[in-house]
C-alpha atoms as a PDB file:
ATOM      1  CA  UNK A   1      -1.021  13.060   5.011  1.00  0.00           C
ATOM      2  CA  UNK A   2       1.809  13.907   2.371  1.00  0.00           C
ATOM      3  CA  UNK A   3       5.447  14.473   3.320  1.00  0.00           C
ATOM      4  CA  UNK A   4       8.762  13.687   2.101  1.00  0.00           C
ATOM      5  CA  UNK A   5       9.887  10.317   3.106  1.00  0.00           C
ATOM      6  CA  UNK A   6      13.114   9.493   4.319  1.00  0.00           C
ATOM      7  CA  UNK A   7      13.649   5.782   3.847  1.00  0.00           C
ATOM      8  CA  UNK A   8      17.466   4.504   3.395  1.00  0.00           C
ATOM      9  CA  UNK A   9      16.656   3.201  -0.178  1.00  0.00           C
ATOM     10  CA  UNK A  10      17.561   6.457  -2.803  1.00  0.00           C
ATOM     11  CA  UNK A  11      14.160   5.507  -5.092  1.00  0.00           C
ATOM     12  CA  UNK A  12      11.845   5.965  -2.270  1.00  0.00           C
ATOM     13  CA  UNK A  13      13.076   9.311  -1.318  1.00  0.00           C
ATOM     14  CA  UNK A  14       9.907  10.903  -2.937  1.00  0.00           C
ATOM     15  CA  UNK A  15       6.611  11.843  -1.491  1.00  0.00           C
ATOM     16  CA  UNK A  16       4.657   9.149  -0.039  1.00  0.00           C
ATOM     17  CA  UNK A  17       1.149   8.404   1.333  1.00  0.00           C
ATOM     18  CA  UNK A  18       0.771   6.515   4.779  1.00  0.00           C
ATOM     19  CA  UNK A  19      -2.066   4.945   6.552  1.00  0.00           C
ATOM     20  CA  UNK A  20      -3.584   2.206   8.818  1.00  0.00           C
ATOM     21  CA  UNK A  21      -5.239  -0.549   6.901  1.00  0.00           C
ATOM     22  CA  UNK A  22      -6.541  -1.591  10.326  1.00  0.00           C
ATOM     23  CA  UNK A  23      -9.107   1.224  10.346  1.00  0.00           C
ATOM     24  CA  UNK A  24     -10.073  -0.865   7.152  1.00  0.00           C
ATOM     25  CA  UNK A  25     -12.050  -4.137   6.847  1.00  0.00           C
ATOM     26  CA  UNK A  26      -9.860  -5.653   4.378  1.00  0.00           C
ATOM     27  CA  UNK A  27      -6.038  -4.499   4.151  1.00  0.00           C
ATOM     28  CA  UNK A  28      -6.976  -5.014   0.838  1.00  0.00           C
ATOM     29  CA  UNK A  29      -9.086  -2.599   0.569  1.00  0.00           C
ATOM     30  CA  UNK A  30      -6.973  -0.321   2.110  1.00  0.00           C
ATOM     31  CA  UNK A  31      -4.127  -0.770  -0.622  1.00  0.00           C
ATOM     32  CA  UNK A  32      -6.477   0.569  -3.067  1.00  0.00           C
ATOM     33  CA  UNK A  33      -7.796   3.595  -2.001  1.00  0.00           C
ATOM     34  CA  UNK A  34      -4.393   4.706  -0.302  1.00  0.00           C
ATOM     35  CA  UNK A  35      -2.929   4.089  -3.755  1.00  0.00           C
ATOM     36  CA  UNK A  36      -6.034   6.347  -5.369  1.00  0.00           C
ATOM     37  CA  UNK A  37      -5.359   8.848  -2.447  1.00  0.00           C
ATOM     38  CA  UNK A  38      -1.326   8.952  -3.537  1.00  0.00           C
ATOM     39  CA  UNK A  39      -1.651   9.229  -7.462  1.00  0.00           C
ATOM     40  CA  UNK A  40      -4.648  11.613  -6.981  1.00  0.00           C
ATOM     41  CA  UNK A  41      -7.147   9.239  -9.271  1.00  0.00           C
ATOM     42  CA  UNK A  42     -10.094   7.634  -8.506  1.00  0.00           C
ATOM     43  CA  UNK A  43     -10.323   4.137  -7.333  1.00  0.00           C
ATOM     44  CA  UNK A  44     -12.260   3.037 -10.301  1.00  0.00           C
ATOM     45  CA  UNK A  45      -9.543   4.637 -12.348  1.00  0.00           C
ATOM     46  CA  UNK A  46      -6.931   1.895 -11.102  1.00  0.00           C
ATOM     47  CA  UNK A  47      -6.312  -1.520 -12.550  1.00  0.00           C
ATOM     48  CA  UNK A  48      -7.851  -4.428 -10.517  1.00  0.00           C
ATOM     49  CA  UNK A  49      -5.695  -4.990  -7.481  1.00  0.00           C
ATOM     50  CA  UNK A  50      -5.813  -8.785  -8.839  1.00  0.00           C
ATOM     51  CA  UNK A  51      -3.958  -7.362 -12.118  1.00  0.00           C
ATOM     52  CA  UNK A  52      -0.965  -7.905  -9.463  1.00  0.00           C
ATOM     53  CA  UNK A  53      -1.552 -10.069  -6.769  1.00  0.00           C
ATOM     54  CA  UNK A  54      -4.056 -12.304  -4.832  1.00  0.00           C
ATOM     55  CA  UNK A  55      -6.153  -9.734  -2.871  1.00  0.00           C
ATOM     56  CA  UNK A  56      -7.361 -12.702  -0.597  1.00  0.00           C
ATOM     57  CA  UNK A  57      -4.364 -13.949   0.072  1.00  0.00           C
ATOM     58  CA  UNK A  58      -2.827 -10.663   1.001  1.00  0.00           C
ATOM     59  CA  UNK A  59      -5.604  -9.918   3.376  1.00  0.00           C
ATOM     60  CA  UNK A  60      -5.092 -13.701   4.889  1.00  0.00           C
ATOM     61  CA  UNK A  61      -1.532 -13.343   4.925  1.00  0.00           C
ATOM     62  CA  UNK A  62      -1.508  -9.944   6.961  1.00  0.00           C
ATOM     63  CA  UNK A  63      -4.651 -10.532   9.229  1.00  0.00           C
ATOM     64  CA  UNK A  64      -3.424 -13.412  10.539  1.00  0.00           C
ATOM     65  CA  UNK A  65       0.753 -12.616  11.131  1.00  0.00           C
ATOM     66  CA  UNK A  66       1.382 -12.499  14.563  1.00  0.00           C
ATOM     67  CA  UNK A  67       5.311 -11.215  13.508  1.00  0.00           C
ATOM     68  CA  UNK A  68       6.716  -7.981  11.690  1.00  0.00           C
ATOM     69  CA  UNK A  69       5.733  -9.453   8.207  1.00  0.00           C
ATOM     70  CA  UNK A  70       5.925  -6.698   5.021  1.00  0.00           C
ATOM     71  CA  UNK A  71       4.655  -7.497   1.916  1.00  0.00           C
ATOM     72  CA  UNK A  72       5.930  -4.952  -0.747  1.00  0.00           C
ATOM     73  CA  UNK A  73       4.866  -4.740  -4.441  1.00  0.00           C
ATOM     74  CA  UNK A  74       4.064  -2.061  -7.282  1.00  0.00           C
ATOM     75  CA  UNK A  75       0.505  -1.494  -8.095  1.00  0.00           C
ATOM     76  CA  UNK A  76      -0.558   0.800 -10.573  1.00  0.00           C
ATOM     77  CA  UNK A  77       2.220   3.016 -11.153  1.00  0.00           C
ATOM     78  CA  UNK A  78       2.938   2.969  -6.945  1.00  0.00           C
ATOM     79  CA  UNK A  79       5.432   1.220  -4.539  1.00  0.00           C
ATOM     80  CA  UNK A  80       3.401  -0.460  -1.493  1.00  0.00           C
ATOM     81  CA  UNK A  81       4.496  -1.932   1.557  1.00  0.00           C
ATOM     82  CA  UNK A  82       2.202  -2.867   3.730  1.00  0.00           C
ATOM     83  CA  UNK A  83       2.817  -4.333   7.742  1.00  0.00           C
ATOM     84  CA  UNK A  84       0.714  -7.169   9.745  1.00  0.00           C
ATOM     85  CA  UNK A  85       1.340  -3.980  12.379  1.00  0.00           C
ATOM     86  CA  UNK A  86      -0.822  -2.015  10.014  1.00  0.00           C
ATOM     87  CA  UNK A  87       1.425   0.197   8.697  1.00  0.00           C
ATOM     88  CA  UNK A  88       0.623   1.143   5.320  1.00  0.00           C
ATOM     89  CA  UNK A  89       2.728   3.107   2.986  1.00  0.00           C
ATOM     90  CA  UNK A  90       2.734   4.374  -0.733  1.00  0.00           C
ATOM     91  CA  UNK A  91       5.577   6.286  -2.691  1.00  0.00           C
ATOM     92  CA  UNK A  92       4.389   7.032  -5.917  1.00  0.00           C
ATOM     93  CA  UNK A  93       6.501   6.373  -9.210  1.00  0.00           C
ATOM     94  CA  UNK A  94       7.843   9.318 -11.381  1.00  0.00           C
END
């Protein structure tokens, strides 16, 4: 689902892409394709998700929070923030 986001911060007031990276088995895994899904390219298209950070680490991290924990980060031309809730969301740069 597309729509306009309305976050407080003035550079993520673009369109953005969310999702559930608990319908996923790796939140990992999730990142990517919601990031393919959001700049309309193929998941083989992107950069390695380890071109930015520790995929295992991130799926570690989130799997096993038990609190509101966010991890945010740019990957591949995108702005991700990702919840232990499993809130998943992607604004895409200009």
């Amino acid at each position: 689902m597309m729509y306009q986001d309305k976050h407080t911060d003035p550079d993520r007031s673009r369109e953005s892409y969310q999702t559930d990276w608990t319908e996923y088995n790796h939140p990992s895994t999730a990142v990517v394709e919601a990031v393919a899904t959001a700049t309309d390219r193929d998941q083989t298209d992107l950069h390695p998700l380890y071109d930015y950070l520790d995929g295992d680490a991130l799926d570690a991290l989130l799997s096993a929070a038990d609190t509101a924990l966010t991890i945010s980060f740019t990957y591949d031309d995108a702005w991700v923030d990702v919840s232990a809730t499993g809130s998943l969301t992607v604004w895409v740069e200009d």
